[in-house]
C-alpha atoms as a PDB file:
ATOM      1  CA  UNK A   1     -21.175 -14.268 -63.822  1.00  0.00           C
ATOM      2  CA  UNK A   2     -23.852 -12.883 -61.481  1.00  0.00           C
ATOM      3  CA  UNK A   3     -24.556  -8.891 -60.383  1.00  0.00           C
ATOM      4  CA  UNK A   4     -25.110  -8.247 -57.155  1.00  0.00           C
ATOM      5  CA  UNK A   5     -26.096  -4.725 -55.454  1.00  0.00           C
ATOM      6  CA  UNK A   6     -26.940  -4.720 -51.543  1.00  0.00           C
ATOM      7  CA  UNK A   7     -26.740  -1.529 -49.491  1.00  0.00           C
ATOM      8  CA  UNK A   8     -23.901  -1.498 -46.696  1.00  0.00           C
ATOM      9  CA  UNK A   9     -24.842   0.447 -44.075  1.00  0.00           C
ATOM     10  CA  UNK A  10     -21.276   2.514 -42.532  1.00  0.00           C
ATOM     11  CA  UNK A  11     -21.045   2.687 -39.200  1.00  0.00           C
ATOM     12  CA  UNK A  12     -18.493   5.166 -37.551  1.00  0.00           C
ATOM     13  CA  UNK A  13     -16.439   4.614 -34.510  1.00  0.00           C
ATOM     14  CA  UNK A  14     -14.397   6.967 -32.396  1.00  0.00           C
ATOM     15  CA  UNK A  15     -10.933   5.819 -33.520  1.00  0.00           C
ATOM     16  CA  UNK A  16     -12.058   6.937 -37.308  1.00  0.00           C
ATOM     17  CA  UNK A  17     -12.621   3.322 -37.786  1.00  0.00           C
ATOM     18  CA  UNK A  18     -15.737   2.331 -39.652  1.00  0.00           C
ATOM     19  CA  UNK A  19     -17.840  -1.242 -38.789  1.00  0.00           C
ATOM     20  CA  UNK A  20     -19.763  -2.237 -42.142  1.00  0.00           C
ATOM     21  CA  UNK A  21     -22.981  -4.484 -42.056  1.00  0.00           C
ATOM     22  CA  UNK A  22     -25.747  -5.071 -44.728  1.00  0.00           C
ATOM     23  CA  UNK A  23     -28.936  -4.994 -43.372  1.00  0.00           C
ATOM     24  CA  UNK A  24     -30.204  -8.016 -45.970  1.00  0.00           C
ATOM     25  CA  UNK A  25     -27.155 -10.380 -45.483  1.00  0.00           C
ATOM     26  CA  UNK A  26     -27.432 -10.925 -41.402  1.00  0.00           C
ATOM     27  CA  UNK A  27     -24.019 -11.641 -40.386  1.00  0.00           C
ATOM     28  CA  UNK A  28     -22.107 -10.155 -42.870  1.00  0.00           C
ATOM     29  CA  UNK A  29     -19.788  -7.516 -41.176  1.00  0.00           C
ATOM     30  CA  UNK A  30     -16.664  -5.927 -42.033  1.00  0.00           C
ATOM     31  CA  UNK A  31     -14.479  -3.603 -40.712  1.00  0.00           C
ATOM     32  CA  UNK A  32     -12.034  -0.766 -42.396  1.00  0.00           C
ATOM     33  CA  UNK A  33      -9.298   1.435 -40.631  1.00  0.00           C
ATOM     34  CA  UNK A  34     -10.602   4.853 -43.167  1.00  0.00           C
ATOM     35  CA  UNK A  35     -13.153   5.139 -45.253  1.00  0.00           C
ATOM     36  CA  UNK A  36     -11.133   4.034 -48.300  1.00  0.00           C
ATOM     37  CA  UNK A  37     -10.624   0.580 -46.702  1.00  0.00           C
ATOM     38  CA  UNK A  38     -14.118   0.398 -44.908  1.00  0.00           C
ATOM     39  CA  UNK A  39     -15.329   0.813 -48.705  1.00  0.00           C
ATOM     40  CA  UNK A  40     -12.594  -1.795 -50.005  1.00  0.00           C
ATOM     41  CA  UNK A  41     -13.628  -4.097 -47.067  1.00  0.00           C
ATOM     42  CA  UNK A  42     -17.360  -3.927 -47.874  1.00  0.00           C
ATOM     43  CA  UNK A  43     -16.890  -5.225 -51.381  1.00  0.00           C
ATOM     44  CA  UNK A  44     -14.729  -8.020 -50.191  1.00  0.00           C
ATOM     45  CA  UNK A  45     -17.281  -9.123 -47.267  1.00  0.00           C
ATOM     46  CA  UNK A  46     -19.939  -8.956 -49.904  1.00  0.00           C
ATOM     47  CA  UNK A  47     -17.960 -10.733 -52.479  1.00  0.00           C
ATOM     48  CA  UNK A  48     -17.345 -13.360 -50.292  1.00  0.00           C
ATOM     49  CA  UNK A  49     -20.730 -13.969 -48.282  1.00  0.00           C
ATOM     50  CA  UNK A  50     -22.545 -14.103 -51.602  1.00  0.00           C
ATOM     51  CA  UNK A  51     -20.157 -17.007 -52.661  1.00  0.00           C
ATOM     52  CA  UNK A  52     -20.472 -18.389 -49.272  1.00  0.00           C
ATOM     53  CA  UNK A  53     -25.157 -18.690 -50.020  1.00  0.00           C
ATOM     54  CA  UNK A  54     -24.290 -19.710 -53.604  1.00  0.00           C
ATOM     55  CA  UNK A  55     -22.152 -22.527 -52.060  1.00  0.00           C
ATOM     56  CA  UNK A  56     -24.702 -23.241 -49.833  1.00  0.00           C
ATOM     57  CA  UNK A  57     -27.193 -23.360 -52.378  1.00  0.00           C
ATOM     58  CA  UNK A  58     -29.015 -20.796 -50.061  1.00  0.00           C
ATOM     59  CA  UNK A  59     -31.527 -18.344 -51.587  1.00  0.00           C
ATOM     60  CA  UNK A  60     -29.838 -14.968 -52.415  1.00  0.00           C
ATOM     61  CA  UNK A  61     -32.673 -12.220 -50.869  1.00  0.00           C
ATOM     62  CA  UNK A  62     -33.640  -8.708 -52.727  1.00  0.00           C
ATOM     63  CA  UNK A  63     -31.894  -5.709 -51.198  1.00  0.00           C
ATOM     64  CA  UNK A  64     -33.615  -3.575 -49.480  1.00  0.00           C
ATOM     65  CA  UNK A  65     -34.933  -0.361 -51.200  1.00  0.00           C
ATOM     66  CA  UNK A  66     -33.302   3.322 -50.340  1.00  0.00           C
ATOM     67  CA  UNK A  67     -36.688   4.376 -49.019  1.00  0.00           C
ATOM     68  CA  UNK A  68     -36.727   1.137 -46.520  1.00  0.00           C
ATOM     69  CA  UNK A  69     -33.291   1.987 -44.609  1.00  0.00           C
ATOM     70  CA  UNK A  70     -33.274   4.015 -41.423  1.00  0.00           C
ATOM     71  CA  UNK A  71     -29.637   5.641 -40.860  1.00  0.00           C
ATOM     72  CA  UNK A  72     -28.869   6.889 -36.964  1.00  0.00           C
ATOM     73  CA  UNK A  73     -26.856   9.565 -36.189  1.00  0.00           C
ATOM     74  CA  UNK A  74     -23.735   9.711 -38.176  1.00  0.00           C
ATOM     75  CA  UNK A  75     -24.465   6.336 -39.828  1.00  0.00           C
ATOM     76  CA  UNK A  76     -24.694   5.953 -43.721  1.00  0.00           C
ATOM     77  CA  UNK A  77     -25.000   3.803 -46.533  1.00  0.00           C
ATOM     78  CA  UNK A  78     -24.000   3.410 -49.654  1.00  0.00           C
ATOM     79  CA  UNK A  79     -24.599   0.402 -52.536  1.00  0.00           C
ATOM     80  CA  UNK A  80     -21.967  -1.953 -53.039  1.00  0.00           C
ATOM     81  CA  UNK A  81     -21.512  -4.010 -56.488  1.00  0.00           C
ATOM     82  CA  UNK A  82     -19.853  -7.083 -57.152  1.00  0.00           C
ATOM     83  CA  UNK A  83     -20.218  -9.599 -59.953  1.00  0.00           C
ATOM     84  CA  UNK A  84     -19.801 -13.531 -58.457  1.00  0.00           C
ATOM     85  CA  UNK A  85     -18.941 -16.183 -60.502  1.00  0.00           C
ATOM     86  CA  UNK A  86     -20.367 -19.643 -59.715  1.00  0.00           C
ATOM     87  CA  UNK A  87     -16.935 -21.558 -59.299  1.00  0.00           C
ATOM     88  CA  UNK A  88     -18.771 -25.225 -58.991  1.00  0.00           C
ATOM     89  CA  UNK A  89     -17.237 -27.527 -60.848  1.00  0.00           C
ATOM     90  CA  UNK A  90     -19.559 -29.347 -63.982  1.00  0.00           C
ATOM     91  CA  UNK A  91     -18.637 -32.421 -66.303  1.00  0.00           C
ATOM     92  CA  UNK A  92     -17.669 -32.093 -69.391  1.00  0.00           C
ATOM     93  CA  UNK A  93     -16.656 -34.680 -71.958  1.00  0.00           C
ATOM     94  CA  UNK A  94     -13.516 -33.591 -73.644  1.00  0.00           C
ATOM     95  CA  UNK A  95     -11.918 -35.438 -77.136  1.00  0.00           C
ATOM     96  CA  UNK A  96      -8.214 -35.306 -77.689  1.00  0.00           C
ATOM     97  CA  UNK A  97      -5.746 -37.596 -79.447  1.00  0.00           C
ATOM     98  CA  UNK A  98      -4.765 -40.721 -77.486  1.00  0.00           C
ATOM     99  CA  UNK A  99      -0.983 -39.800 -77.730  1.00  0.00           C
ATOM    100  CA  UNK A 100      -1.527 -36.493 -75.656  1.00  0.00           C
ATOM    101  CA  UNK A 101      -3.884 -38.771 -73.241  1.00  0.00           C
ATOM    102  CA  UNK A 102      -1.046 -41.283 -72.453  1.00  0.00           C
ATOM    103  CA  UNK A 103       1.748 -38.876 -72.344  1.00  0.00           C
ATOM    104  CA  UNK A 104      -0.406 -36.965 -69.838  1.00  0.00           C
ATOM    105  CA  UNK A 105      -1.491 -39.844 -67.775  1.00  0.00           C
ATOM    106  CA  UNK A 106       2.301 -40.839 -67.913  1.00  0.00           C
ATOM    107  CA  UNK A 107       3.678 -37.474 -66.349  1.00  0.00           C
ATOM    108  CA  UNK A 108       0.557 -37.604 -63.513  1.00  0.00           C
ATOM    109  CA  UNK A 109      -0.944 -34.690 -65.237  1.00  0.00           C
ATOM    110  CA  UNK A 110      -4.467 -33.277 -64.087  1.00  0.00           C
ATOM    111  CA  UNK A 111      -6.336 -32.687 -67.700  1.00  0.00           C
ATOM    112  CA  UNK A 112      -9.124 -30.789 -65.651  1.00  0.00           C
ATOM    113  CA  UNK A 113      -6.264 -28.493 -63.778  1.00  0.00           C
ATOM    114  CA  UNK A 114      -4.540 -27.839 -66.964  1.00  0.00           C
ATOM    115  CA  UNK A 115      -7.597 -27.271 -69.061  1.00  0.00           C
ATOM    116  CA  UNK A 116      -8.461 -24.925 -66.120  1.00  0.00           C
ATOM    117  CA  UNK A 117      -5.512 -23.126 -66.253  1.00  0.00           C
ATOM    118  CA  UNK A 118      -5.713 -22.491 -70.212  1.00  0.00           C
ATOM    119  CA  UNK A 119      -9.253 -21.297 -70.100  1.00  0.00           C
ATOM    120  CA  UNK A 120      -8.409 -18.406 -67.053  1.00  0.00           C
ATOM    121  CA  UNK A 121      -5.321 -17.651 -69.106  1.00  0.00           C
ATOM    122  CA  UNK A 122      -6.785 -16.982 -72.145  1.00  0.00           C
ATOM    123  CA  UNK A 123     -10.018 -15.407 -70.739  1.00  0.00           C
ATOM    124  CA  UNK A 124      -7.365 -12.623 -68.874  1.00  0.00           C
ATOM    125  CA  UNK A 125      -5.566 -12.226 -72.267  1.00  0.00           C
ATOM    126  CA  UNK A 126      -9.024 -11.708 -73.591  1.00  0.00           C
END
């Protein structure tokens, strides 16, 4: 799992509304109803464009520095964190006893899905 800081730069509208953007990550905008959501809605649009370069296999660029960003009237920013896990799948060879291996093939089991599903359960029980 992967750290990643980038500034979001808040942008206020009249309705109260705030439009979200990140000055590093062109093209990644959000949009909350308060400032509670705007800063819910900043870590999901993060969250998700930084998945979307790793994906890619595009190049992940620095953040800016606090000293670097210019706010305009009424505008702010604020650092938003989120931790990305890479999610592509890898092969792996796997042993287990030919009985489970033909009683799996026979009910059209997935080993990868259920091995999948075993590993997230136990890592959220961990």
């Amino acid at each position: 799992m992967a750290e990643y800081v980038f500034p979001a730069m808040f942008h206020p509208n009249d309705d109260g509304s705030f439009t979200i953007t990140y000055p590093d990550l062109p093209g990644c905008i959000s949009e909350g109803k308060s400032l509670g959501n705007a800063i819910h809605m900043a870590q999901d649009a993060l969250y998700q464009w930084i998945g979307y370069l790793i994906s890619k296999g595009t190049p992940i660029p620095d953040p800016s520095s606090p000293s670097d960003l210019v706010c305009r009237d009424g505008e702010f920013f604020s650092f938003v964190r989120v931790e990305v896990k890479d999610n592509r799948a890898v092969r792996r060879t796997v042993s287990l006893p030919k009985w489970m291996d033909d009683r799996a093939a026979a009910e059209g089991l997935s080993l990868s899905r259920i091995l999948q599903e075993s590993l997230n359960q136990r890592f959220r029980n961990a």
